[in-house]
Protein backbone atom coordinates (compact mmCIF):
# COMPACT_ATOMS: atom_id res chain seq x y z
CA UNK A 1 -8.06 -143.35 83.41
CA UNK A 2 -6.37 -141.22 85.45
CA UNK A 3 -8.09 -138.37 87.97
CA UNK A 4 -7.91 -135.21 85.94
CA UNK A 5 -9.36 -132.98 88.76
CA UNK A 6 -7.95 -130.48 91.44
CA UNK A 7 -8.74 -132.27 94.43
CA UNK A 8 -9.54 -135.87 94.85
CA UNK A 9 -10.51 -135.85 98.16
CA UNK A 10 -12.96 -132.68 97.89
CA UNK A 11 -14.14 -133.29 94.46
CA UNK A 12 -14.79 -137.46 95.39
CA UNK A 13 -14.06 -138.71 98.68
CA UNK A 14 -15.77 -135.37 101.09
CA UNK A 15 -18.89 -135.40 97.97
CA UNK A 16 -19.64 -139.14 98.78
CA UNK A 17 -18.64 -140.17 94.85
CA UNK A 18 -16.08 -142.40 95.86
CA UNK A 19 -16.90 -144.35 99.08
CA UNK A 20 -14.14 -144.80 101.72
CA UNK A 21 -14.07 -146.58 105.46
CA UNK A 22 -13.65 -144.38 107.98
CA UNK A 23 -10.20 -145.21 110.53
CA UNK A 24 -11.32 -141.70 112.49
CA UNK A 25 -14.13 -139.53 112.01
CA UNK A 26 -15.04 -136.12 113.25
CA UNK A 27 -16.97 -133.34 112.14
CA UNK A 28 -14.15 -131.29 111.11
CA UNK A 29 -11.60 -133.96 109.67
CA UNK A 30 -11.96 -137.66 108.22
CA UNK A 31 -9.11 -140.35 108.35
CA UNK A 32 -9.26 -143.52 105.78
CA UNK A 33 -7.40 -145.97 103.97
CA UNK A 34 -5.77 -144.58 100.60
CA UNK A 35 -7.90 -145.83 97.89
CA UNK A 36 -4.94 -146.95 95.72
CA UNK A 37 -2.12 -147.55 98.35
CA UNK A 38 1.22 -147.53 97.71
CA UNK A 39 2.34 -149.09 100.66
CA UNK A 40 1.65 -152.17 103.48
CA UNK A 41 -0.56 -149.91 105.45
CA UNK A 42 -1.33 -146.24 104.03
CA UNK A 43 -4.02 -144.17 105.81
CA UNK A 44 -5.04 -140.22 104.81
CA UNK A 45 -5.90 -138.00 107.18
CA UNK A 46 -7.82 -135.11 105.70
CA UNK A 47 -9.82 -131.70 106.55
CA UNK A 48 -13.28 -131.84 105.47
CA UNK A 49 -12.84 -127.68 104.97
CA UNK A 50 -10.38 -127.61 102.09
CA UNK A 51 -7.25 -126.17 103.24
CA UNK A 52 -4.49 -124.89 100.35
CA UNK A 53 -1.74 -126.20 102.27
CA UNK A 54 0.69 -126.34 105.12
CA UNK A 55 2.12 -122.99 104.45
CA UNK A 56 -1.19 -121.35 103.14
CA UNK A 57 -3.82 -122.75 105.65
CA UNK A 58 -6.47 -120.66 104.14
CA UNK A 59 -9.61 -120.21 106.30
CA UNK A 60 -9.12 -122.99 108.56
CA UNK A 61 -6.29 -120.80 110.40
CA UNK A 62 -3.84 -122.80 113.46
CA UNK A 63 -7.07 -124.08 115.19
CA UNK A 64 -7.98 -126.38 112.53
CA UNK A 65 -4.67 -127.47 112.14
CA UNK A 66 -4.21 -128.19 115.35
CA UNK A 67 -7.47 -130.55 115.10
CA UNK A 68 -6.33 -132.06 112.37
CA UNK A 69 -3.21 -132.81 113.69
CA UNK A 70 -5.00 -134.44 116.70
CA UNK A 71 -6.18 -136.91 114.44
CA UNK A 72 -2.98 -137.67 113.01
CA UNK A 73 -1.80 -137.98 116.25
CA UNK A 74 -4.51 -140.56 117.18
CA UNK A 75 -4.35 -142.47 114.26
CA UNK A 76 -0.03 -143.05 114.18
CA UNK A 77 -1.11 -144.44 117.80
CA UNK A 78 -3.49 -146.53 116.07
CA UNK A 79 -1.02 -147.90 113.43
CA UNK A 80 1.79 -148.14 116.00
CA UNK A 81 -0.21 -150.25 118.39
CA UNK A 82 -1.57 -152.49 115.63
CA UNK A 83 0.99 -152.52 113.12
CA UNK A 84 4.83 -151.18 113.68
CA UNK A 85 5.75 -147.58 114.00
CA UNK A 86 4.40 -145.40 111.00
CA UNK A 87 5.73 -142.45 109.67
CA UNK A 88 3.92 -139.07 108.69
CA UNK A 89 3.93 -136.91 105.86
CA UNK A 90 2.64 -134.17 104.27
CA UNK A 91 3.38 -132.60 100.72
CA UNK A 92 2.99 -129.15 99.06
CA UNK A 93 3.54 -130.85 95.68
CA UNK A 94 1.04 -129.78 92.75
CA UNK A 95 2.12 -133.05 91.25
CA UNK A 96 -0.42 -134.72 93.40
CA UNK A 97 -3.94 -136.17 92.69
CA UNK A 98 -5.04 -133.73 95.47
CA UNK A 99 -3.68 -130.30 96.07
CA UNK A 100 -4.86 -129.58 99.36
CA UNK A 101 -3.18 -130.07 102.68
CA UNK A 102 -3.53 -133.82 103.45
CA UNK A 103 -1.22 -136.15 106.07
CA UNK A 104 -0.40 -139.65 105.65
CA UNK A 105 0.45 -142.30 107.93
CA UNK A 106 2.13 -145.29 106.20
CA UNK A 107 4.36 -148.07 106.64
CA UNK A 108 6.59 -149.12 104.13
CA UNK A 109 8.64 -151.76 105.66
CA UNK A 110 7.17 -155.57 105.53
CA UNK A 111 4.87 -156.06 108.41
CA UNK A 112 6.13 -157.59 111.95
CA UNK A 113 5.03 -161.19 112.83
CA UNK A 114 1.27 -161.34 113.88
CA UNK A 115 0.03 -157.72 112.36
CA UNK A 116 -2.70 -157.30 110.35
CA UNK A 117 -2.75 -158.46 106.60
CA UNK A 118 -1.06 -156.20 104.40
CA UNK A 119 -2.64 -153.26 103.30
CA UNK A 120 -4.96 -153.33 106.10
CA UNK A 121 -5.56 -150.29 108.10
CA UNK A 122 -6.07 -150.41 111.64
CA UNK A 123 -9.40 -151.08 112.78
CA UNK A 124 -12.35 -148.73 113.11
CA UNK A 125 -12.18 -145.89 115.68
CA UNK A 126 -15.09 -147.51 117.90
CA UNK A 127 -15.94 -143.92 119.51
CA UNK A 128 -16.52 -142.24 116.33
């Protein structure tokens, strides 16, 4: 069945319903693999304060954004180092399982000789 609700990642991920491994981990954003991936590696990168979106940042304001985009940052790195050269994206579609602002860092290309398994993220942020 389907998710029915607003906002996965509030509603079960941030809750502790659904359980997810951490990639990156601070108090003000988490970082994880998707839990149903749609591509060879497919990390989310998410406020734990629910922001509306992009355009509508809601209470977080620029400073949060500005964390959360440090994560992003870190975690590309990551993926680039370990796997090939991700990209990043972020949607204001209501469409979506979660309508909150979210980023992704995936890689939809096979994976280069001697990377990681598919649909493995990169490994653990040690200093988290």
């Amino acid at each position: 069945m389907p998710y029915a609700g607003a906002d996965f990642y509030c509603d079960l991920v941030l809750s502790g319903l659904a359980t997810v491994k951490a990639v990156a981990e601070i108090d003000e954003v988490l970082a994880f693999p998707h839990a149903k991936p749609s591509f060879v590696v497919h990390i989310v990168v998410v406020p734990r304060r629910h922001i509306p979106s992009l355009v509508d940042l809601g209470a977080g304001g620029v400073a949060l954004l500005g964390t959360v985009l440090e994560v992003v940052r870190d975690v590309a790195a990551r993926v680039t180092a370990e796997c090939g050269k991700p990209r990043v994206l972020t949607s204001l579609g209501s469409y979506q399982d979660s309508r909150r602002l979210h980023f992704r860092a995936y890689i939809d290309e096979p994976p280069r000789a001697g990377t990681p398994v598919a649909r493995q993220p990169p490994t653990a942020n040690r200093d988290s």
